[in-house]
PDB file of N, CA and C in Angstrom:
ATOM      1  N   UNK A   1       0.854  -1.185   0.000  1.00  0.00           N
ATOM      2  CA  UNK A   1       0.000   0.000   0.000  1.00  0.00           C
ATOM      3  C   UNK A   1       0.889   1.234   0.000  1.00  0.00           C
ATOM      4  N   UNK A   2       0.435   2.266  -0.327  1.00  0.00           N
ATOM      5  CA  UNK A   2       1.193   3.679  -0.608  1.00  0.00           C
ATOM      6  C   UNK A   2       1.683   4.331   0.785  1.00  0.00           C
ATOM      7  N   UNK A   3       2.748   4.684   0.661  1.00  0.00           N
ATOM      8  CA  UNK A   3       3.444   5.407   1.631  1.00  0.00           C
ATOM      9  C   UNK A   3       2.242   6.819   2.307  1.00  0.00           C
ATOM     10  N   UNK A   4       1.813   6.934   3.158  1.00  0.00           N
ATOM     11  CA  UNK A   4       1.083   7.852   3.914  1.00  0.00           C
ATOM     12  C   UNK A   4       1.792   9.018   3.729  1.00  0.00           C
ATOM     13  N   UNK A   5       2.634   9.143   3.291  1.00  0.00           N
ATOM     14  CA  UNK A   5       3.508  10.669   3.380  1.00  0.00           C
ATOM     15  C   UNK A   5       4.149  10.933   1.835  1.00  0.00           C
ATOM     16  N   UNK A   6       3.683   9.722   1.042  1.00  0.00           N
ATOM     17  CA  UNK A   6       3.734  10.049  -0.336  1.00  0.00           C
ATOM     18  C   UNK A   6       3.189  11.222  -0.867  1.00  0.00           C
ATOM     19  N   UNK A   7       3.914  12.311  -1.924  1.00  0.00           N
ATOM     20  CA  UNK A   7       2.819  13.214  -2.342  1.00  0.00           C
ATOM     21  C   UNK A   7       3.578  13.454  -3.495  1.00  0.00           C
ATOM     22  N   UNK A   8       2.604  14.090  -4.338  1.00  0.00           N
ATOM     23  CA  UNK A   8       3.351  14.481  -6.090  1.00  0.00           C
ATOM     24  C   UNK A   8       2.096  15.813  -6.533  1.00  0.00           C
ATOM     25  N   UNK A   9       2.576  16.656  -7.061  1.00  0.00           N
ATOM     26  CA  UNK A   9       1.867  17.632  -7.582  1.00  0.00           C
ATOM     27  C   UNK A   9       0.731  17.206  -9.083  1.00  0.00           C
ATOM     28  N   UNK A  10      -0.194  17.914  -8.784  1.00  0.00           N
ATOM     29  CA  UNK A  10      -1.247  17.352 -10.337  1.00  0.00           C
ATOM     30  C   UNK A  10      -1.563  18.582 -10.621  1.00  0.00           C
ATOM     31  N   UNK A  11      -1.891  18.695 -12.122  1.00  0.00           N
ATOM     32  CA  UNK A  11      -2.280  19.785 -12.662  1.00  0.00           C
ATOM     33  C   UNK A  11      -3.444  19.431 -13.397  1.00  0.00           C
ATOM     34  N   UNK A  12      -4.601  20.403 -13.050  1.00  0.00           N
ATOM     35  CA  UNK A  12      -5.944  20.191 -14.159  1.00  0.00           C
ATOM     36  C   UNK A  12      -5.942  20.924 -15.738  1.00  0.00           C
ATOM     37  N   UNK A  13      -5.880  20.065 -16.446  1.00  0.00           N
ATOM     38  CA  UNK A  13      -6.026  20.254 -17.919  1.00  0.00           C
ATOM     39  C   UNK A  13      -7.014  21.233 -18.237  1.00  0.00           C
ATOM     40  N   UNK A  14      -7.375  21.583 -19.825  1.00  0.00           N
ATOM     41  CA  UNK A  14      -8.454  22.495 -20.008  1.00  0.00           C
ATOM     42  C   UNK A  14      -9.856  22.005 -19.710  1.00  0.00           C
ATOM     43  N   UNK A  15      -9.869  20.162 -19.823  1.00  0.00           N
ATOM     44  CA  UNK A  15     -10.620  19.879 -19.643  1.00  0.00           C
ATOM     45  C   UNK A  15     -11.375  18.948 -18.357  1.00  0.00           C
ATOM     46  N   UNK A  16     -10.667  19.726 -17.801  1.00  0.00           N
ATOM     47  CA  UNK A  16     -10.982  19.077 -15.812  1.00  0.00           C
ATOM     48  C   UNK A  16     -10.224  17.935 -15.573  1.00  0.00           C
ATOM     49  N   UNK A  17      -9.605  17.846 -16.275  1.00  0.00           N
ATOM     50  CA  UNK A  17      -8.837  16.146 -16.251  1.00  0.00           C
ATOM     51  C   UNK A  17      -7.233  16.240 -15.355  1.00  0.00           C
ATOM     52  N   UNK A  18      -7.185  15.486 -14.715  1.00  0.00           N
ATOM     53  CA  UNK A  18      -5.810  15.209 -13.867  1.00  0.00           C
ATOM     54  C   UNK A  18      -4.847  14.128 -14.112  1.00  0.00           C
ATOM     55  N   UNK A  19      -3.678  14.372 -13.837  1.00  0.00           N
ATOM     56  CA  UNK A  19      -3.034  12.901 -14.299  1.00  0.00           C
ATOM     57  C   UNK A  19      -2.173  12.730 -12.985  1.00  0.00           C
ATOM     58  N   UNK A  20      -2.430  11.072 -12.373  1.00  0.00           N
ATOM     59  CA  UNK A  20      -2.003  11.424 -10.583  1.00  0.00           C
ATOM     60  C   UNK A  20      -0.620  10.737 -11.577  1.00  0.00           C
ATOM     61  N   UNK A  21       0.493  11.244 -10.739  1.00  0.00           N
ATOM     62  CA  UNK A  21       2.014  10.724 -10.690  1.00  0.00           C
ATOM     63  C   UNK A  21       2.162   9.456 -11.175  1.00  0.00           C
ATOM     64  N   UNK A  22       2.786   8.973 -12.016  1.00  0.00           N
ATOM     65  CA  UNK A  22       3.619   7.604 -11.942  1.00  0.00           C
ATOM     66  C   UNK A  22       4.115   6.896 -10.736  1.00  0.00           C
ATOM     67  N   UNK A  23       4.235   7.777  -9.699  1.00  0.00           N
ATOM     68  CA  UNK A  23       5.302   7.070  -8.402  1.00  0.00           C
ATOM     69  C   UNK A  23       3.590   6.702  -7.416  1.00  0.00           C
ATOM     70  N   UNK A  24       2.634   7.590  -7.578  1.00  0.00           N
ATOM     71  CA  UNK A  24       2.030   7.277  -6.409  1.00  0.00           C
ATOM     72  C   UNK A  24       0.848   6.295  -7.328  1.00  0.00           C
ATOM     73  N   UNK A  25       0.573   6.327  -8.471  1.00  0.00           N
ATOM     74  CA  UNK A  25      -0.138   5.176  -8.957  1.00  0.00           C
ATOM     75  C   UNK A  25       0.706   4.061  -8.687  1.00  0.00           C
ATOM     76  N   UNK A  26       1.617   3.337  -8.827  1.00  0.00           N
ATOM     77  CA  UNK A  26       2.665   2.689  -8.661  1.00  0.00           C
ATOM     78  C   UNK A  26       2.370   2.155  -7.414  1.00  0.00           C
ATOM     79  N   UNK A  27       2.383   3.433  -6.380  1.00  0.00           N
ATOM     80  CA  UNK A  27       2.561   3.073  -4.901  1.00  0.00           C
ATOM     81  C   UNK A  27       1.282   2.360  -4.478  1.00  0.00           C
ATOM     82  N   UNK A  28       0.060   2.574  -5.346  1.00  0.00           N
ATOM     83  CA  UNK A  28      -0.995   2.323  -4.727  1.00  0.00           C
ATOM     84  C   UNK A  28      -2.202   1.033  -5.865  1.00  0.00           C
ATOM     85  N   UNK A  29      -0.993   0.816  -6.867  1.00  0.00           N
ATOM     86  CA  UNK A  29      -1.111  -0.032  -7.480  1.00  0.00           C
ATOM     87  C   UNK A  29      -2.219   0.098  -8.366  1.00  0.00           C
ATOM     88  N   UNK A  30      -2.261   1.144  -8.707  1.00  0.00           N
ATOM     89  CA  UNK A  30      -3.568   1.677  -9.563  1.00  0.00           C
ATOM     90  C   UNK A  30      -3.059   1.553 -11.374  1.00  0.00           C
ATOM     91  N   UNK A  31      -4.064   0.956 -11.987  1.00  0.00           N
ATOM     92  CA  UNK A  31      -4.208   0.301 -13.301  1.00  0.00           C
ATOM     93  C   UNK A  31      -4.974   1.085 -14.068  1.00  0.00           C
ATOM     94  N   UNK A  32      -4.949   1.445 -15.442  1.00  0.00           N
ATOM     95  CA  UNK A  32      -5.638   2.032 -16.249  1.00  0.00           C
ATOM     96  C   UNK A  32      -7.044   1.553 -16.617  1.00  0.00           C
ATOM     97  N   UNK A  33      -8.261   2.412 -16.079  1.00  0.00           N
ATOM     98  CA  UNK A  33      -9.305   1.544 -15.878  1.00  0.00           C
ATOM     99  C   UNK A  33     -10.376   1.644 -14.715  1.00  0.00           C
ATOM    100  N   UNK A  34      -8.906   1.482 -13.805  1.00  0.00           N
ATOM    101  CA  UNK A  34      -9.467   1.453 -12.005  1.00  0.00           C
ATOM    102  C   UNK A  34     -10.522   2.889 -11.942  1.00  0.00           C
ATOM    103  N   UNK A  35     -11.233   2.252 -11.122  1.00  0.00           N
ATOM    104  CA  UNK A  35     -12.684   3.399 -10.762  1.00  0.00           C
ATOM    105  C   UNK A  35     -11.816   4.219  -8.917  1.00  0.00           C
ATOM    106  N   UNK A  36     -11.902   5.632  -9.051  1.00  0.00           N
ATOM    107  CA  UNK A  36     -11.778   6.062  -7.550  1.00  0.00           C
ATOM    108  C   UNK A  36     -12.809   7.006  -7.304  1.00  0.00           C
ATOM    109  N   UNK A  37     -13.195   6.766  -5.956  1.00  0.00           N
ATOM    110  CA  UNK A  37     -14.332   7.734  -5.891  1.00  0.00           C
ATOM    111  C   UNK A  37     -13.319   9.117  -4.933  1.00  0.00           C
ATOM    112  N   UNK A  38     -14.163  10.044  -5.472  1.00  0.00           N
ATOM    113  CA  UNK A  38     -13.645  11.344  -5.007  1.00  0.00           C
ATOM    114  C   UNK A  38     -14.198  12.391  -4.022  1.00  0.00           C
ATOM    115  N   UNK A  39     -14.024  13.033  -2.647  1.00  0.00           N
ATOM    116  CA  UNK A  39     -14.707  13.729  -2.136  1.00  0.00           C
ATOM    117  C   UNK A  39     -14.024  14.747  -1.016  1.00  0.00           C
ATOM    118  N   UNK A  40     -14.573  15.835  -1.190  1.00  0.00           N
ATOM    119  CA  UNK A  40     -14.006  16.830  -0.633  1.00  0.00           C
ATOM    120  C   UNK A  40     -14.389  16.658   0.971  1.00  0.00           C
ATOM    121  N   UNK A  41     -13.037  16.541   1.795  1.00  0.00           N
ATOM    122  CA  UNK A  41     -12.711  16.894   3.469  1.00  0.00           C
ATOM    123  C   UNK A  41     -12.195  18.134   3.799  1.00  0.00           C
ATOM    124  N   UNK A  42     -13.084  19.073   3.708  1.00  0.00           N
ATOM    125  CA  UNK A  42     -12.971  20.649   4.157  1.00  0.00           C
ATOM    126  C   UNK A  42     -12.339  20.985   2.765  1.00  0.00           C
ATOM    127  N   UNK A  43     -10.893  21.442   2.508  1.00  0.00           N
ATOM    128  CA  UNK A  43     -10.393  22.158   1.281  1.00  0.00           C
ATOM    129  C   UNK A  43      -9.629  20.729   0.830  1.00  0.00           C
ATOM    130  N   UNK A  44      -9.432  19.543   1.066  1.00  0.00           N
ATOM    131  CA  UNK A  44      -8.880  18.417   0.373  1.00  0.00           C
ATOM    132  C   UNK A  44      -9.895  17.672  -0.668  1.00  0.00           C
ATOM    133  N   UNK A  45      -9.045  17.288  -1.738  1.00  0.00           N
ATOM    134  CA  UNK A  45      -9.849  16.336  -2.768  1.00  0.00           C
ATOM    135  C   UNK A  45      -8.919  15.378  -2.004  1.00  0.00           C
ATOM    136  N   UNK A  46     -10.347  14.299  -1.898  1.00  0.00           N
ATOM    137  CA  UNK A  46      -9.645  12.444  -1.216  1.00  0.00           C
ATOM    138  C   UNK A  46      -9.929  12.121  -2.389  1.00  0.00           C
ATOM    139  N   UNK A  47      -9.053  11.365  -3.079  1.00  0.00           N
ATOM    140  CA  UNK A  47      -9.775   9.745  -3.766  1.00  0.00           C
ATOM    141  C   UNK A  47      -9.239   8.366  -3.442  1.00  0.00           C
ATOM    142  N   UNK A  48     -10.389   7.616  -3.270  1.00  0.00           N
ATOM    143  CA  UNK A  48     -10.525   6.363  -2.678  1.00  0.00           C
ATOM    144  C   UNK A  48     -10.427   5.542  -3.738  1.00  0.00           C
ATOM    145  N   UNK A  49      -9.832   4.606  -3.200  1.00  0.00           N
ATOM    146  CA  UNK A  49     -10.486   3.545  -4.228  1.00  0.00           C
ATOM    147  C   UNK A  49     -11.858   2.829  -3.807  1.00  0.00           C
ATOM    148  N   UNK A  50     -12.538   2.695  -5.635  1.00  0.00           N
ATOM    149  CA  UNK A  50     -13.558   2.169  -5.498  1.00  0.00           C
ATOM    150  C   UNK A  50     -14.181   0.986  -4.284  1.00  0.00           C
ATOM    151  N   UNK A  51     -13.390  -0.248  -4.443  1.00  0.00           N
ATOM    152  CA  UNK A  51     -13.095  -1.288  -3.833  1.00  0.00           C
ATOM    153  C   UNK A  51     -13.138  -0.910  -2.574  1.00  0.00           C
ATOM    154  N   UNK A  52     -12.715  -0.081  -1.973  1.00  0.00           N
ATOM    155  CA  UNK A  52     -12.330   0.642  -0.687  1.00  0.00           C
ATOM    156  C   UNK A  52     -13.602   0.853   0.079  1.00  0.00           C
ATOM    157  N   UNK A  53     -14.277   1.737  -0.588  1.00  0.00           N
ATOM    158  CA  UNK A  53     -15.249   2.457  -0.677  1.00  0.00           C
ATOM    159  C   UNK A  53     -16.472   1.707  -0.757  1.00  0.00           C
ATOM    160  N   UNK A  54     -16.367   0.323  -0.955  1.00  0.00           N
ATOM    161  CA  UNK A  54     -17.582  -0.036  -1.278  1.00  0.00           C
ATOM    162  C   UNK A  54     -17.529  -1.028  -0.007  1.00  0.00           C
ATOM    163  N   UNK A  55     -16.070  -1.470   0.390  1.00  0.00           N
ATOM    164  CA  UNK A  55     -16.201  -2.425   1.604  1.00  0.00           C
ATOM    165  C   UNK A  55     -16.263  -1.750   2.804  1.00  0.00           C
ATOM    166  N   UNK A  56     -15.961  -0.246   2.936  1.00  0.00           N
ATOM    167  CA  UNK A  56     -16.684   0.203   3.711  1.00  0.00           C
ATOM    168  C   UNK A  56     -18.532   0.607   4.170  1.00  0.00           C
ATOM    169  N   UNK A  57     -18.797   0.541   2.885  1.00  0.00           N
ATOM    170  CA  UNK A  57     -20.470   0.472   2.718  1.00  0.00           C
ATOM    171  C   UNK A  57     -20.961  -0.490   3.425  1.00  0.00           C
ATOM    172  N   UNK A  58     -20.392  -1.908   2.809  1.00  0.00           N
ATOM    173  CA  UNK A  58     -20.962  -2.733   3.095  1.00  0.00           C
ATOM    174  C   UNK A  58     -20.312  -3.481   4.957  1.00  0.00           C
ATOM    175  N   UNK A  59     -19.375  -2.708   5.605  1.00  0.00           N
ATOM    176  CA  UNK A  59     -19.201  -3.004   6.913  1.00  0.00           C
ATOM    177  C   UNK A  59     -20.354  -2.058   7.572  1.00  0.00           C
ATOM    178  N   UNK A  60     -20.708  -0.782   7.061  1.00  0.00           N
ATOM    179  CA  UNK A  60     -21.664   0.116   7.868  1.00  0.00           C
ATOM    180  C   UNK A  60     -23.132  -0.949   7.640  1.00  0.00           C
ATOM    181  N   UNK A  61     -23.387  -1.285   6.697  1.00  0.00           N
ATOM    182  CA  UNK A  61     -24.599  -2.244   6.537  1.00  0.00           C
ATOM    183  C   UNK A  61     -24.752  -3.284   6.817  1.00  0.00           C
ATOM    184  N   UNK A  62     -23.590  -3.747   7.411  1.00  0.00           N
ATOM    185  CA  UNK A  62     -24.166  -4.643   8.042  1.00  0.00           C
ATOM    186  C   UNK A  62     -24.006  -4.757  10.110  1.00  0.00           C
ATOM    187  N   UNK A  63     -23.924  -3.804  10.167  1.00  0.00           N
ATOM    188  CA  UNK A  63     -24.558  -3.220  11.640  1.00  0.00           C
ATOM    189  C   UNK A  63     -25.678  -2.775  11.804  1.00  0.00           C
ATOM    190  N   UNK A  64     -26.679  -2.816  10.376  1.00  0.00           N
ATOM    191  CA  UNK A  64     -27.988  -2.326  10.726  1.00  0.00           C
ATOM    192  C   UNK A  64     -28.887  -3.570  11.175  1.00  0.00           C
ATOM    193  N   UNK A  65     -29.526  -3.092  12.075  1.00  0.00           N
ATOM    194  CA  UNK A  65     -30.176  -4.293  12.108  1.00  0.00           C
ATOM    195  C   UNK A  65     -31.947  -4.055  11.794  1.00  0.00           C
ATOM    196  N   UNK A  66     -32.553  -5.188  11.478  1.00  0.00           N
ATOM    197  CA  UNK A  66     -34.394  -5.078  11.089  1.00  0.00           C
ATOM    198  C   UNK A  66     -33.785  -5.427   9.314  1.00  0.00           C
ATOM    199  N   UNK A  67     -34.770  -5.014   8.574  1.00  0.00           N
ATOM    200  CA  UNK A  67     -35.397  -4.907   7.413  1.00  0.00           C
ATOM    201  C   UNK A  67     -35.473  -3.680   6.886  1.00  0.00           C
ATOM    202  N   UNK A  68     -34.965  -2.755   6.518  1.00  0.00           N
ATOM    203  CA  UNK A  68     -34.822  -1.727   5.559  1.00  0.00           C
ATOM    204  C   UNK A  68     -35.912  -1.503   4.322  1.00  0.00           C
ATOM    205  N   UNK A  69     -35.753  -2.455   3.884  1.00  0.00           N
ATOM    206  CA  UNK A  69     -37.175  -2.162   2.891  1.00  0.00           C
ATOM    207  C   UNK A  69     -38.431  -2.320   3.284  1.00  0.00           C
ATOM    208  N   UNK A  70     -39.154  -3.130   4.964  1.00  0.00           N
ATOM    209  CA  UNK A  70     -40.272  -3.285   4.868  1.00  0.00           C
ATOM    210  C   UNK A  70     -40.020  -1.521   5.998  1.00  0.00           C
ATOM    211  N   UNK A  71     -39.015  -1.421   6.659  1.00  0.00           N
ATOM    212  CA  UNK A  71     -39.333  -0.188   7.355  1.00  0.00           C
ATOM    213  C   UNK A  71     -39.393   1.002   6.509  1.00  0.00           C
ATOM    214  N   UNK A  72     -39.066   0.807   5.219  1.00  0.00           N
ATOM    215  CA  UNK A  72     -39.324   2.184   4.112  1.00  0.00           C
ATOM    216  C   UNK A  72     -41.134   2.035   3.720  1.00  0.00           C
ATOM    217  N   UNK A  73     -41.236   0.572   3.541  1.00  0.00           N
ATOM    218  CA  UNK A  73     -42.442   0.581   3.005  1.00  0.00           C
ATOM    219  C   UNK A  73     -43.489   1.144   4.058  1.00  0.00           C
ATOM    220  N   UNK A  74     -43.615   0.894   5.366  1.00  0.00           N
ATOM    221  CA  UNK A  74     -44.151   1.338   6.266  1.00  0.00           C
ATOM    222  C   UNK A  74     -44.652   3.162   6.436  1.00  0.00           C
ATOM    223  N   UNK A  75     -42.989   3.508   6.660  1.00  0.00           N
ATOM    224  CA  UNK A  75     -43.289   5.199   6.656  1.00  0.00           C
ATOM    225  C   UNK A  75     -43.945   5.696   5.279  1.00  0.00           C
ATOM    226  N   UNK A  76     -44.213   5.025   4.121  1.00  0.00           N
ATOM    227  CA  UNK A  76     -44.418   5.356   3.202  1.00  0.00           C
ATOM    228  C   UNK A  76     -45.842   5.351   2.928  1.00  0.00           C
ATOM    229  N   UNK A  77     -46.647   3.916   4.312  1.00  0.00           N
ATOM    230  CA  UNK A  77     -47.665   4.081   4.166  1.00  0.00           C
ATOM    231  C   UNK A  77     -48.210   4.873   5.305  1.00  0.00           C
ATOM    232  N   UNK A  78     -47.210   5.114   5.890  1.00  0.00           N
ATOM    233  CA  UNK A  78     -47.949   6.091   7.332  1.00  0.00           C
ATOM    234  C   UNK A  78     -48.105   7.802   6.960  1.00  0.00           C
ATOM    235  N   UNK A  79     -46.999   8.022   5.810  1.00  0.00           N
ATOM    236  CA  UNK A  79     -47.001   9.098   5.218  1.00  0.00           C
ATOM    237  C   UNK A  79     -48.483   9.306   4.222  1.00  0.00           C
ATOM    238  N   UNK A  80     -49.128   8.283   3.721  1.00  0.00           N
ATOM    239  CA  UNK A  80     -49.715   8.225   2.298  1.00  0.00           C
ATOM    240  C   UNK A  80     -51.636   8.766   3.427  1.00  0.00           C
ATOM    241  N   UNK A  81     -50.946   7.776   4.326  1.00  0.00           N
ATOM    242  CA  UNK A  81     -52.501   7.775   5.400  1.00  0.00           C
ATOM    243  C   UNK A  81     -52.539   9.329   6.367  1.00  0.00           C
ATOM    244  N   UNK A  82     -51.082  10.074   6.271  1.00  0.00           N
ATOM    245  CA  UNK A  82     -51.453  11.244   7.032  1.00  0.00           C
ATOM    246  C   UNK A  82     -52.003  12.065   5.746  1.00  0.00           C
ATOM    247  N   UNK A  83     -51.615  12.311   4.389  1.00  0.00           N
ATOM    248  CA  UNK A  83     -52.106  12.914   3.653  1.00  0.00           C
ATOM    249  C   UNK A  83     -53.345  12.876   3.233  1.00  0.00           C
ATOM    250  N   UNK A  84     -54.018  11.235   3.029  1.00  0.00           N
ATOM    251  CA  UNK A  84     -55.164  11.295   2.791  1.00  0.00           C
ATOM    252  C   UNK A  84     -56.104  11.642   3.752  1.00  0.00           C
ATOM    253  N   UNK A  85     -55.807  12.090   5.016  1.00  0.00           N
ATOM    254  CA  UNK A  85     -56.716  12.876   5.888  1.00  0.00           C
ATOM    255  C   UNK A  85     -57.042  11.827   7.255  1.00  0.00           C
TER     256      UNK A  85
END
């Protein structure tokens, strides 16, 4: 995995496009192709990897506990029955 104190300068093209370093793709083993998701922490752009990002999803989901879809369907009918009066 990439050195935590790795860093390399990027420059945005005319057309929003970036090209991350040779040394820190390298470091982090990133392939032409690879999906990263991107998101701003106060004035930082993070990007994650996809993979990353998605096994964190799926550790937060599975601490939920019940049924998710019958508890959507529910408020949906408790919502439908406050409107109709």
């Amino acid at each position: 995995m990439a050195n935590p104190n790795e860093s390399g300068t990027v420059r945005i093209d005319r057309h929003g496009r970036l090209v991350i370093p040779s040394r820190l793709r390298r470091a982090m083993g990133l392939k032409p192709g690879d999906r990263l998701v991107a998101s701003l922490e106060g004035d930082r752009l993070v990007l994650k990897r996809w993979e990353a990002v998605e096994e964190e999803l799926w550790r937060e989901m599975a601490k939920v506990e019940g049924d998710l879809a019958t508890e959507l369907i529910q408020e949906r009918r408790q919502e439908a029955r406050r409107e109709d009066g």
